[in-house]
Protein backbone atom coordinates (compact mmCIF):
# COMPACT_ATOMS: atom_id res chain seq x y z
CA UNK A 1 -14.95 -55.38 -2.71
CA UNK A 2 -11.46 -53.86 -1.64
CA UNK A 3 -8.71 -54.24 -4.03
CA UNK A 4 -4.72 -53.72 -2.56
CA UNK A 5 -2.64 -52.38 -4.43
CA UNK A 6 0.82 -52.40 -3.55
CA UNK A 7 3.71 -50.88 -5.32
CA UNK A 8 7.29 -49.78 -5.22
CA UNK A 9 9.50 -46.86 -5.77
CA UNK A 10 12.07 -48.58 -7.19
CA UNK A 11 9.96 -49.64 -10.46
CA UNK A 12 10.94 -47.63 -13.36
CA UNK A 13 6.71 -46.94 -14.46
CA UNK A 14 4.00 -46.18 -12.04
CA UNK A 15 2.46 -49.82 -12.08
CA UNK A 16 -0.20 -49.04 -9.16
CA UNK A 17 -1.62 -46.32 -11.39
CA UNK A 18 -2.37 -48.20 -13.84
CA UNK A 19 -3.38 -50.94 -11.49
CA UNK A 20 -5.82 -48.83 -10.21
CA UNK A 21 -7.28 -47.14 -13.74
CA UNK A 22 -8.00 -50.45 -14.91
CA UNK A 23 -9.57 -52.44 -11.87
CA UNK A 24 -11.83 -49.13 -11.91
CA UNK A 25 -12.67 -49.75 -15.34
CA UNK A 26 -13.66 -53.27 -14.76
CA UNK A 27 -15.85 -53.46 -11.58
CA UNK A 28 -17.21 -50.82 -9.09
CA UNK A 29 -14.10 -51.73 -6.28
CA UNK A 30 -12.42 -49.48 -3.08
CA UNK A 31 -8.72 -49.54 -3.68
CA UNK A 32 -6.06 -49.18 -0.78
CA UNK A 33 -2.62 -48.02 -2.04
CA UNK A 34 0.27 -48.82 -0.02
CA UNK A 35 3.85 -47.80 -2.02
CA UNK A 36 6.66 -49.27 -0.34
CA UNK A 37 10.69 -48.56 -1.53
CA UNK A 38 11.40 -52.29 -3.13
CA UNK A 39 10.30 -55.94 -3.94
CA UNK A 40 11.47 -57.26 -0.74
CA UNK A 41 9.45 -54.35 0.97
CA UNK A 42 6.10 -55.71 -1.05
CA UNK A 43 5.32 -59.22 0.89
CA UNK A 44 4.81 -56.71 4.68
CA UNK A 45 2.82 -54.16 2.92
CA UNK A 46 0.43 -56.70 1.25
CA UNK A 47 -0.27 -58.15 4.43
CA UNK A 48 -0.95 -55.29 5.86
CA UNK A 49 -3.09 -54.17 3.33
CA UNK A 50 -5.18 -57.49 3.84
CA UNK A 51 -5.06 -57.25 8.03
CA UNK A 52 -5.19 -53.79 8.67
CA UNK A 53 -7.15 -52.63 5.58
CA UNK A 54 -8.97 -55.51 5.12
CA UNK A 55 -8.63 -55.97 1.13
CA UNK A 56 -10.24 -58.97 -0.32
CA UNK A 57 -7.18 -59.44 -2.41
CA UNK A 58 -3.92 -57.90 -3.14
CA UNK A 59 -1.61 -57.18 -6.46
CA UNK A 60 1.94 -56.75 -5.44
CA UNK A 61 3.92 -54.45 -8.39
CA UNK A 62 7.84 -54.41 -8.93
CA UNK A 63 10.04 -54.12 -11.67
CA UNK A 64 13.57 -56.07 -9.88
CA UNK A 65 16.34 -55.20 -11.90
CA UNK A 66 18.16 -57.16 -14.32
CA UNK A 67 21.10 -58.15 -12.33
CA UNK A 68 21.63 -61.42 -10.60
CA UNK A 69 21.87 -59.85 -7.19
CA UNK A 70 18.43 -58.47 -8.56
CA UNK A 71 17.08 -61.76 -9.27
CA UNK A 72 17.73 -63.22 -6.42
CA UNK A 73 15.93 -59.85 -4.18
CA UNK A 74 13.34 -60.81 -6.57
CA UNK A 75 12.85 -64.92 -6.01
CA UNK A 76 13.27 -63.58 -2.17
CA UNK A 77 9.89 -61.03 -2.71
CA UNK A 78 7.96 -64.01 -4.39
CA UNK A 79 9.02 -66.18 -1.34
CA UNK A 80 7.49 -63.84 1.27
CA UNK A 81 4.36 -63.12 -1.32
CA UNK A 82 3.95 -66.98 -0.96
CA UNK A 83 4.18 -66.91 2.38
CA UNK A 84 1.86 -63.77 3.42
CA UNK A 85 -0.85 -65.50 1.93
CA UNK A 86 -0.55 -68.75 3.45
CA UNK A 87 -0.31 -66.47 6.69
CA UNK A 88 -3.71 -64.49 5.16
CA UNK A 89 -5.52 -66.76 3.51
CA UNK A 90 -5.68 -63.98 1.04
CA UNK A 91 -4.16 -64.12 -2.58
CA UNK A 92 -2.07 -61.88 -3.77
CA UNK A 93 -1.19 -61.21 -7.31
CA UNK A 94 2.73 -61.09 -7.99
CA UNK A 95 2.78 -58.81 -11.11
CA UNK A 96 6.77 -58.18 -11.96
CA UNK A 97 8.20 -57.09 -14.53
CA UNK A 98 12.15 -57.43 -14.49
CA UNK A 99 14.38 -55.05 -16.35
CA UNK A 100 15.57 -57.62 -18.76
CA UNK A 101 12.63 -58.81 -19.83
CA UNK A 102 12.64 -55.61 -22.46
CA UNK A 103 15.20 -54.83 -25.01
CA UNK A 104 14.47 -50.71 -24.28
CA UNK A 105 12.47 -48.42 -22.45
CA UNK A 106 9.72 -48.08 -24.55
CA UNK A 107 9.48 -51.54 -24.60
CA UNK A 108 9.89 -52.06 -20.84
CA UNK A 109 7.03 -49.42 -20.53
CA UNK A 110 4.86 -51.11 -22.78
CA UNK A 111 5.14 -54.88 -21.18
CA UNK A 112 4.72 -53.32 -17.51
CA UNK A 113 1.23 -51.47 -18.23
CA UNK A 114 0.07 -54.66 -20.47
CA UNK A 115 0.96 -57.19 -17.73
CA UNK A 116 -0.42 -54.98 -14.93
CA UNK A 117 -3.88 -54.32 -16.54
CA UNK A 118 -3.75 -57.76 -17.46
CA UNK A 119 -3.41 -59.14 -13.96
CA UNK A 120 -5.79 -56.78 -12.71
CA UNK A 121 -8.68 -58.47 -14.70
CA UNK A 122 -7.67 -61.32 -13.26
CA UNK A 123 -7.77 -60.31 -9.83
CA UNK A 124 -11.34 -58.58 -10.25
CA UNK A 125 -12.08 -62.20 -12.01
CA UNK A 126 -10.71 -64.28 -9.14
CA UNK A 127 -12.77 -62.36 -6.72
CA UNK A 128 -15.90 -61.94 -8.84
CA UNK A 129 -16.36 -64.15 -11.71
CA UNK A 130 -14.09 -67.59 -10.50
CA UNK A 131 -15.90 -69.65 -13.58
CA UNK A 132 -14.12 -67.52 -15.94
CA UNK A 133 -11.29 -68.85 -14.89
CA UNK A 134 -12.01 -72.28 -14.52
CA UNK A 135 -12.81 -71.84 -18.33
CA UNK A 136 -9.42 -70.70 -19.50
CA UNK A 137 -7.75 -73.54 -17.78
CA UNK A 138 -5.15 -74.86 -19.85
CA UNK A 139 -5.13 -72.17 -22.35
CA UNK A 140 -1.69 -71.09 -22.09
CA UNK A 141 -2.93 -67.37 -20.65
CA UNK A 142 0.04 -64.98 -20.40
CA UNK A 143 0.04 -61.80 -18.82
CA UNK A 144 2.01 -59.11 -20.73
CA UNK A 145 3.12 -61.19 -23.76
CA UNK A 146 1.07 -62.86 -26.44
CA UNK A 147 -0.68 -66.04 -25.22
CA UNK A 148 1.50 -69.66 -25.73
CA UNK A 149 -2.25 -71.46 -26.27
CA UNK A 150 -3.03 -74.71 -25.16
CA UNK A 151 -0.06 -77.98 -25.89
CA UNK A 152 -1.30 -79.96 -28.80
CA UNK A 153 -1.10 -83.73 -29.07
């Protein structure tokens, strides 16, 4: 299996690093690295990274700003991420973190290696292991942050 990883220079923590440690930790993968400046620079370099590379799937890494003008670069990046996999037929895992999502650095350091490891499991478990997935339907996973667990009647 080839994993993408694709990550940014703008991010304030080297997401694809850790990316990479832990899908090595959790299955025997090849990993292509693309880095690419910003978020709206993420949605090309994922598709190539599935076209020209030929990864199975794809986790695209950014850390937009807290801004609105940040927000809004940000909800652009998750449109093209959309689109490059309807284009693909590949998914790709949006894993952002946004600035104000942390109250400090330490903080904002923390949350951006939990939620990357975290959605790098669940890449390697979309690929390989699909039932484990099907199983925590409607658990109220989060990625990062404790888990919300299922609604109650």
């Amino acid at each position: 299996m080839r994993v993408g990883v694709a990550d940014t220079t703008f991010a304030r923590v080297n997401m694809g690093a850790i990316a990479i440690d832990e899908l090595k930790r959790h299955a025997s993968v090849s990993v292509e690295r693309y880095t690419v400046p910003g978020v709206k620079d993420l949605p090309v370099a994922c598709k190539k990274l599935i076209e020209e590379r030929r990864c199975d799937i794809v986790m695209a890494l950014g850390m937009p700003g807290g801004k609105d003008k940040d927000k809004m670069c940000a909800h652009e990046a998750s449109q093209g991420l959309i689109h490059a996999q309807l284009l693909t037929n590949h998914h790709i895992i949006e894993v952002f973190v946004h600035e104000d999502e942390a109250e400090n650095d330490a903080e904002l350091a923390w949350l951006a290696e939990q939620r990357t490891r975290e959605h790098a499991v669940s890449a390697i478990r979309l690929i390989l292991a699909p039932k484990e997935l099907e199983r925590d339907a409607g658990t109220g996973q989060r990625q990062g942050f404790a888990d919300a667990g299922p609604a109650r009647r």
